[in-house]
C-alpha atoms as a PDB file:
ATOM      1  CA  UNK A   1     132.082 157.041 160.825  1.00  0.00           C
ATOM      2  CA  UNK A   2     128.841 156.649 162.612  1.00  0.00           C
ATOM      3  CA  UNK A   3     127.081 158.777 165.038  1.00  0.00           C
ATOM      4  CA  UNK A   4     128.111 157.059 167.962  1.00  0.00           C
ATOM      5  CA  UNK A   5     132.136 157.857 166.635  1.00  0.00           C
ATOM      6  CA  UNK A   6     130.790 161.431 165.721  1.00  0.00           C
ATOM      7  CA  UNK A   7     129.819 161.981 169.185  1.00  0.00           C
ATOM      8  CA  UNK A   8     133.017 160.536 170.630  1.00  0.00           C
ATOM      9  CA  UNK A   9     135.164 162.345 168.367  1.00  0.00           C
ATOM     10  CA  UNK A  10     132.928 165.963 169.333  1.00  0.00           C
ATOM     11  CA  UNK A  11     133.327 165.248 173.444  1.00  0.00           C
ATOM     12  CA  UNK A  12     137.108 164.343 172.878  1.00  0.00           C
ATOM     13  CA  UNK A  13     137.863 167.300 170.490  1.00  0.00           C
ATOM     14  CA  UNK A  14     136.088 169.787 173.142  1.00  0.00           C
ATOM     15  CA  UNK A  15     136.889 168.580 176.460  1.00  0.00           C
ATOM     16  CA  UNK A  16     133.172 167.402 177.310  1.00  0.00           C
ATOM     17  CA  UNK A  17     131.237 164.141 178.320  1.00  0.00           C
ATOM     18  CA  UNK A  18     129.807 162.130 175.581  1.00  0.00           C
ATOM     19  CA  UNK A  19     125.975 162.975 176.883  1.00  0.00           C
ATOM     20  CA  UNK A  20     126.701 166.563 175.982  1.00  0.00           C
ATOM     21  CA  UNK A  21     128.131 166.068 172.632  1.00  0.00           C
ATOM     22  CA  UNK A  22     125.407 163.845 172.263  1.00  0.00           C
ATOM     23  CA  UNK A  23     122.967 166.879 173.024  1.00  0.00           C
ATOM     24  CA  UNK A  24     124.822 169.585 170.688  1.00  0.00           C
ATOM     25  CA  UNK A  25     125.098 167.135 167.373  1.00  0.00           C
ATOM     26  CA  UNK A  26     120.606 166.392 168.137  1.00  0.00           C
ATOM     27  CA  UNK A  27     120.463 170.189 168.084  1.00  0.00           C
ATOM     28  CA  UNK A  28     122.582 170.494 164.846  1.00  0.00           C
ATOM     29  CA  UNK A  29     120.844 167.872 162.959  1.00  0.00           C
ATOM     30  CA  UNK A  30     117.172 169.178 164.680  1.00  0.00           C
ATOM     31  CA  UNK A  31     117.796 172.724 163.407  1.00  0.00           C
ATOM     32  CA  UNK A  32     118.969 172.363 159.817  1.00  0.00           C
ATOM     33  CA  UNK A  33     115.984 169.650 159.937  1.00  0.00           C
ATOM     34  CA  UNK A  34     113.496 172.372 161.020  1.00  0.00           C
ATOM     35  CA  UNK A  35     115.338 174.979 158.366  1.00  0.00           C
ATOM     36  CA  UNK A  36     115.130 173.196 155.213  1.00  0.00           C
ATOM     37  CA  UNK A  37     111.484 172.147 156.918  1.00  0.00           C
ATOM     38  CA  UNK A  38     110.838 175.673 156.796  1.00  0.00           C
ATOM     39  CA  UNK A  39     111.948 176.695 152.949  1.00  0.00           C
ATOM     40  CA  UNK A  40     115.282 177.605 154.110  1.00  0.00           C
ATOM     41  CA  UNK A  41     118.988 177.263 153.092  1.00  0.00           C
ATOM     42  CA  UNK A  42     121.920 176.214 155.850  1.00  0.00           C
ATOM     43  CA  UNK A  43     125.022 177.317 155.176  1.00  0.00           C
ATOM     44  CA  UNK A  44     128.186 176.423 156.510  1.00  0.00           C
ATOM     45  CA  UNK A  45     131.058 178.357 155.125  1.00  0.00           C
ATOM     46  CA  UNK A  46     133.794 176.176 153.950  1.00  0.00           C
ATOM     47  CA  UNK A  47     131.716 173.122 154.332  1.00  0.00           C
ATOM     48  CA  UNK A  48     128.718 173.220 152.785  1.00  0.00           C
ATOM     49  CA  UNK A  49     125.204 173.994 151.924  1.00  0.00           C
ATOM     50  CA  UNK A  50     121.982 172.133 152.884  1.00  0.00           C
ATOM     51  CA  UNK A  51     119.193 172.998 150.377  1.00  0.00           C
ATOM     52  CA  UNK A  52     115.522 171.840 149.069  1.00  0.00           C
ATOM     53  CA  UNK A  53     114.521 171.526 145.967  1.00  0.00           C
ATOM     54  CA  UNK A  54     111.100 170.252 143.851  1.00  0.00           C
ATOM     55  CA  UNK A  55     111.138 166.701 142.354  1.00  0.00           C
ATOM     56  CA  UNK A  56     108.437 166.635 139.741  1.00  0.00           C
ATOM     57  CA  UNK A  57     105.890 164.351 139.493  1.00  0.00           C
ATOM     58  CA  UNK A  58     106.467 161.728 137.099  1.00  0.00           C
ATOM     59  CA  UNK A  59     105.348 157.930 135.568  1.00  0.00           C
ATOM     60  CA  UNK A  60     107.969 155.009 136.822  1.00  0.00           C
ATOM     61  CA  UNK A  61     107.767 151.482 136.016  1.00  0.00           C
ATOM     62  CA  UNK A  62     107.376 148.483 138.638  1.00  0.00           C
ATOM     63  CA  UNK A  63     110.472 146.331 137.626  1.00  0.00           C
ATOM     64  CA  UNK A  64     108.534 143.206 138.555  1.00  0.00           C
ATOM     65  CA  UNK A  65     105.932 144.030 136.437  1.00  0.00           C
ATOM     66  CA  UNK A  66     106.325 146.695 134.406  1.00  0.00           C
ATOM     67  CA  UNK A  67     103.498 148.259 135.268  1.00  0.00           C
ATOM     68  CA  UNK A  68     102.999 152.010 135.479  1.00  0.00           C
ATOM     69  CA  UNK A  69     103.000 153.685 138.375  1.00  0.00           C
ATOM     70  CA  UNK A  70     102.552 157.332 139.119  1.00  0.00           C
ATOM     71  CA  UNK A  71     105.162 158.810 141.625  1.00  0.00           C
ATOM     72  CA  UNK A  72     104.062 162.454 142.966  1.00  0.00           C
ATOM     73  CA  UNK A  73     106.136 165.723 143.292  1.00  0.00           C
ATOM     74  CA  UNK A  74     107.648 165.833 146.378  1.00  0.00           C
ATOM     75  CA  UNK A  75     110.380 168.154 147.727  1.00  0.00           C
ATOM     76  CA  UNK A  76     113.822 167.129 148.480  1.00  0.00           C
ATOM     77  CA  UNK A  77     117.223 167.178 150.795  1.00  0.00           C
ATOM     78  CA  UNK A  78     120.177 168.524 148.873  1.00  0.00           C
ATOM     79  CA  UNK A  79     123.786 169.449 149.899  1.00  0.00           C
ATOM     80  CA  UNK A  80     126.264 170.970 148.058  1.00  0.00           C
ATOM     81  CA  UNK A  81     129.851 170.603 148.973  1.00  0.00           C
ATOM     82  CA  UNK A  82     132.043 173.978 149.888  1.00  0.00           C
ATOM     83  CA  UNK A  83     134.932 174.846 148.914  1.00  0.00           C
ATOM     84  CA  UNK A  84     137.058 174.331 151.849  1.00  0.00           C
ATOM     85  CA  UNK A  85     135.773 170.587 152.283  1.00  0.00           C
ATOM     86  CA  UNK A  86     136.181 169.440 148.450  1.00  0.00           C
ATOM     87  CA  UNK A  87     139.879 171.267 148.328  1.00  0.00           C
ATOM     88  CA  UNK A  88     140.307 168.990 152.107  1.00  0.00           C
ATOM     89  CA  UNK A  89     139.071 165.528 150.813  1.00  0.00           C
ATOM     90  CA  UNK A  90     140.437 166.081 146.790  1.00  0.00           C
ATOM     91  CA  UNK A  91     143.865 166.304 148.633  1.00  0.00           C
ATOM     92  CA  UNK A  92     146.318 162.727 148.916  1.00  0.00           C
END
């Protein structure tokens, strides 16, 4: 599914036009944007939880080469799935 069937399936599923469904999944994905932005957890009972977490710095190698190359910390997206939605997708 893509977001143009994620918007379609939102307007469908609550009686609205596809503009405003449009507008409501932006503001989802624009506020747990700004939260984990911010430091902070989202969680969605039964579904799951978007977190951050630190990615050390570290040496890679350049697979052309084999060269070294230095990659920096940097902090990173995480979910973790809930309860409810690995009990939904686990079932046949």
């Amino acid at each position: 599914m893509n977001k143009k069937e994620l918007v379609e399936a939102i307007a469908k599923g609550n009686d609205m036009s596809k503009v405003a469904a449009e507008g409501v999944l932006n503001t989802v994905i624009e506020t747990i944007t700004k939260s984990l932005k911010k430091g902070e957890d989202v969680q969605l009972v039964g579904f799951g939880t978007f977190t951050t977490s630190k990615r050390a710095a570290r040496t890679a190698r350049n697979p052309q080469t084999g060269a070294a190359i230095k990659v920096p910390a940097t902090r990173v997206a995480r979910f973790r799935v809930g309860a409810g939605l690995k009990a939904a997708v686990a079932k046949k």
